[in-house]
N, C-alpha and C. Protein backbone atom coordinates (compact mmCIF):
# COMPACT_ATOMS: atom_id res chain seq x y z
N UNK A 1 99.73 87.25 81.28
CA UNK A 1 98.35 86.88 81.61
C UNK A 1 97.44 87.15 80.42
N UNK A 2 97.48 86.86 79.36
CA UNK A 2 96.43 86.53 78.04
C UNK A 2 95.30 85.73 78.22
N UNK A 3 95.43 84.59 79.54
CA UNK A 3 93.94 83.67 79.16
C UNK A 3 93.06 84.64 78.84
N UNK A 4 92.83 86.11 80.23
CA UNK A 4 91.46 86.34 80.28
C UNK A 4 91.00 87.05 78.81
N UNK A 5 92.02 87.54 78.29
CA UNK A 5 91.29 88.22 76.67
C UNK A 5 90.68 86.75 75.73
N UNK A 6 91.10 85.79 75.76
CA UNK A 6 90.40 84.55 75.44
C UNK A 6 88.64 84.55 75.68
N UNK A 7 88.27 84.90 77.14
CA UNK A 7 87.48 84.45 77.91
C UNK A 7 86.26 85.49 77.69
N UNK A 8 87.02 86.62 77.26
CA UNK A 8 85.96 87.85 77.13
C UNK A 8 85.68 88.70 78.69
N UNK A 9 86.96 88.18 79.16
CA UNK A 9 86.83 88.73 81.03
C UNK A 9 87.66 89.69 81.42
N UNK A 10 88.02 90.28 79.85
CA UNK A 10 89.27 91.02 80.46
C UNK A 10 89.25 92.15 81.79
N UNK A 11 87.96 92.80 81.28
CA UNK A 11 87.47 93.37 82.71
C UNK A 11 88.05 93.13 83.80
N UNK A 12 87.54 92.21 84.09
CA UNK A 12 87.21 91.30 85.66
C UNK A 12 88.50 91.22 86.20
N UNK A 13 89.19 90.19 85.05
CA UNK A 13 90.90 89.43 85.01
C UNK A 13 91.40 91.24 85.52
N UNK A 14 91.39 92.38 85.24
CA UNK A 14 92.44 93.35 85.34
C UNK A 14 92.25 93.97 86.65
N UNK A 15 90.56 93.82 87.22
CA UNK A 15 90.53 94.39 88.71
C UNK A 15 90.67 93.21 89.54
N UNK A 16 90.61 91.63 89.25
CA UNK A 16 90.98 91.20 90.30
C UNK A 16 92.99 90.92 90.32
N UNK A 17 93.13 91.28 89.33
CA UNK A 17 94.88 91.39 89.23
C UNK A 17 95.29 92.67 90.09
N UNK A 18 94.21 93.12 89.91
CA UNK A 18 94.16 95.00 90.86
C UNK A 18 94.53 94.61 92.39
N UNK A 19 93.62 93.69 92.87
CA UNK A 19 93.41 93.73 93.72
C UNK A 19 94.01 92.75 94.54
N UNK A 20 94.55 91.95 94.07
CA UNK A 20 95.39 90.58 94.20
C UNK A 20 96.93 91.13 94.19
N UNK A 21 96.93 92.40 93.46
CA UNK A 21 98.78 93.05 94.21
C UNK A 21 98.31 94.16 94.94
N UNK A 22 97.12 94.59 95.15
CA UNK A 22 97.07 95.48 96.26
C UNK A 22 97.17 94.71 97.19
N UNK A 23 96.74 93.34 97.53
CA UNK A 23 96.61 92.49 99.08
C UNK A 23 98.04 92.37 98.93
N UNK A 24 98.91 92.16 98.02
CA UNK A 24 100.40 91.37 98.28
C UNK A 24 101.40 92.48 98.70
N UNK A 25 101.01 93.77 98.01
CA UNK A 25 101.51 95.03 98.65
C UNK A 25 101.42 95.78 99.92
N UNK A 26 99.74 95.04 100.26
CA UNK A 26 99.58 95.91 101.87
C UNK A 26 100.50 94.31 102.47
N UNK A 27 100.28 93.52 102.29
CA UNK A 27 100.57 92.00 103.14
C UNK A 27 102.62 91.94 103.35
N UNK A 28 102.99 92.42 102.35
CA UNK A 28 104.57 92.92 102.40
C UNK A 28 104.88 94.22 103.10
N UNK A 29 103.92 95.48 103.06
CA UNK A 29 103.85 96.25 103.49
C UNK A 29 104.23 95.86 105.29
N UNK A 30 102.73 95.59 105.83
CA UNK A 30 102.96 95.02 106.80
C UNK A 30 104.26 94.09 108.02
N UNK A 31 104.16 93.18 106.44
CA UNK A 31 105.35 92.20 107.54
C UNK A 31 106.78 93.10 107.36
N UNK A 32 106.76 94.39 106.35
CA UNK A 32 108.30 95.03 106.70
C UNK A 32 108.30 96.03 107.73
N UNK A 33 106.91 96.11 107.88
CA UNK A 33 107.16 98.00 108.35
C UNK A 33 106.30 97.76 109.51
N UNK A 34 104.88 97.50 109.65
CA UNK A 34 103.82 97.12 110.65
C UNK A 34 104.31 96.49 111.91
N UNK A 35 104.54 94.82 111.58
CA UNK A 35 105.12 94.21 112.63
C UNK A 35 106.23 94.43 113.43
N UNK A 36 107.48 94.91 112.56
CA UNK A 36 108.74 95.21 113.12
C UNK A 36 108.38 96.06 114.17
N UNK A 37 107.79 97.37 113.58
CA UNK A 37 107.41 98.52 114.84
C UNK A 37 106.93 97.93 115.62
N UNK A 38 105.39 97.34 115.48
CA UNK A 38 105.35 96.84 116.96
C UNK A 38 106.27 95.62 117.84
N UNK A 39 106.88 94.99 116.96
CA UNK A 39 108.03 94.25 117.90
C UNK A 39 108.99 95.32 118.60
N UNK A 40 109.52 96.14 118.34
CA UNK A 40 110.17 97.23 118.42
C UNK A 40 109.13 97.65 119.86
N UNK A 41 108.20 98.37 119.48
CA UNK A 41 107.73 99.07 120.72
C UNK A 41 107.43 97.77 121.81
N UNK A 42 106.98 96.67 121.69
CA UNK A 42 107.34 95.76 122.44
C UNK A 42 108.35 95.54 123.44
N UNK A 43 109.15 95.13 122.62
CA UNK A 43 110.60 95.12 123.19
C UNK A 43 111.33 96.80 124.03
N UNK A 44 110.64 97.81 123.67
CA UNK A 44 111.03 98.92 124.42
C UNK A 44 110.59 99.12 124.95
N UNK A 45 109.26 99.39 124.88
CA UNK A 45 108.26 100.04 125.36
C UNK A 45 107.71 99.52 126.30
N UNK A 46 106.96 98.31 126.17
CA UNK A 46 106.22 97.60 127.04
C UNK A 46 106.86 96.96 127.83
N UNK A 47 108.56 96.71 127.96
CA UNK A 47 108.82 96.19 128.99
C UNK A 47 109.53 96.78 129.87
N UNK A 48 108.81 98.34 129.51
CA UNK A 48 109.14 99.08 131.10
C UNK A 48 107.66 99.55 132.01
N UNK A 49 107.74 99.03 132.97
CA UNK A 49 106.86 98.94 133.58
C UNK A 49 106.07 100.69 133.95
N UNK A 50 106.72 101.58 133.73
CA UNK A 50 106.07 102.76 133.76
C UNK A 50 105.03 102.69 132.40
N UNK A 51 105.61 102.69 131.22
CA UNK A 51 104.76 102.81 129.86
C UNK A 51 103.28 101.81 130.51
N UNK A 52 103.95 100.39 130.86
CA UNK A 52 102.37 99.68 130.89
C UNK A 52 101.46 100.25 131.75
N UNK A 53 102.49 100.88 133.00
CA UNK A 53 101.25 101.47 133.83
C UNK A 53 100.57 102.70 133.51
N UNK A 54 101.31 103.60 132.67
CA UNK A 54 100.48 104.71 131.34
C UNK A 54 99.18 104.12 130.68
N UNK A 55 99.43 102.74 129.75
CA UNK A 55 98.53 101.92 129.05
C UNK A 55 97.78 101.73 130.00
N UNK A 56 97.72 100.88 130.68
CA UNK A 56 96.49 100.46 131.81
C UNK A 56 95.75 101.44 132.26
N UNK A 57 96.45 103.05 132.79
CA UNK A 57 95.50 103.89 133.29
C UNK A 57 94.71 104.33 131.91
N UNK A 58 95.13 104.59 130.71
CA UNK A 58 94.15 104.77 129.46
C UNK A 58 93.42 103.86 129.45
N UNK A 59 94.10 102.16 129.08
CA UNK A 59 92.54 101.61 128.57
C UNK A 59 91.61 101.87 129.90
N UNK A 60 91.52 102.25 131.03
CA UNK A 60 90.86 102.06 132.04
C UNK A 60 89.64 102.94 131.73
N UNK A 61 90.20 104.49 131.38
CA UNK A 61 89.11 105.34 130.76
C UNK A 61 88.01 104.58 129.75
């Protein structure tokens, strides 16, 4: 990535490169670790009907 020293942006070019693999790191993050769990507790959890009736009496509070 050389354009931005061309441009006089090098600044800019290095925090939005910052920030453009922080989104691709939380966004991979996520789809390995985030979603699975909750498919996971899904598939265990919520389809026993005691847990949902746990959930329901909380969100009720």
């Amino acid at each position: 990535m050389w354009w931005y020293v061309n441009f006089g942006q090098r600044k800019t070019a290095q925090v939005s490169e910052f920030l453009y693999d922080g989104l691709l790191t939380w966004i991979r993050f996520c789809s390995n670790v985030i979603f699975p769990f909750f498919a996971f507790l899904y598939k265990g959890f919520l389809s026993n009907h005691l847990f949902q009736a746990l959930i329901l009496t909380y969100a009720t509070y």
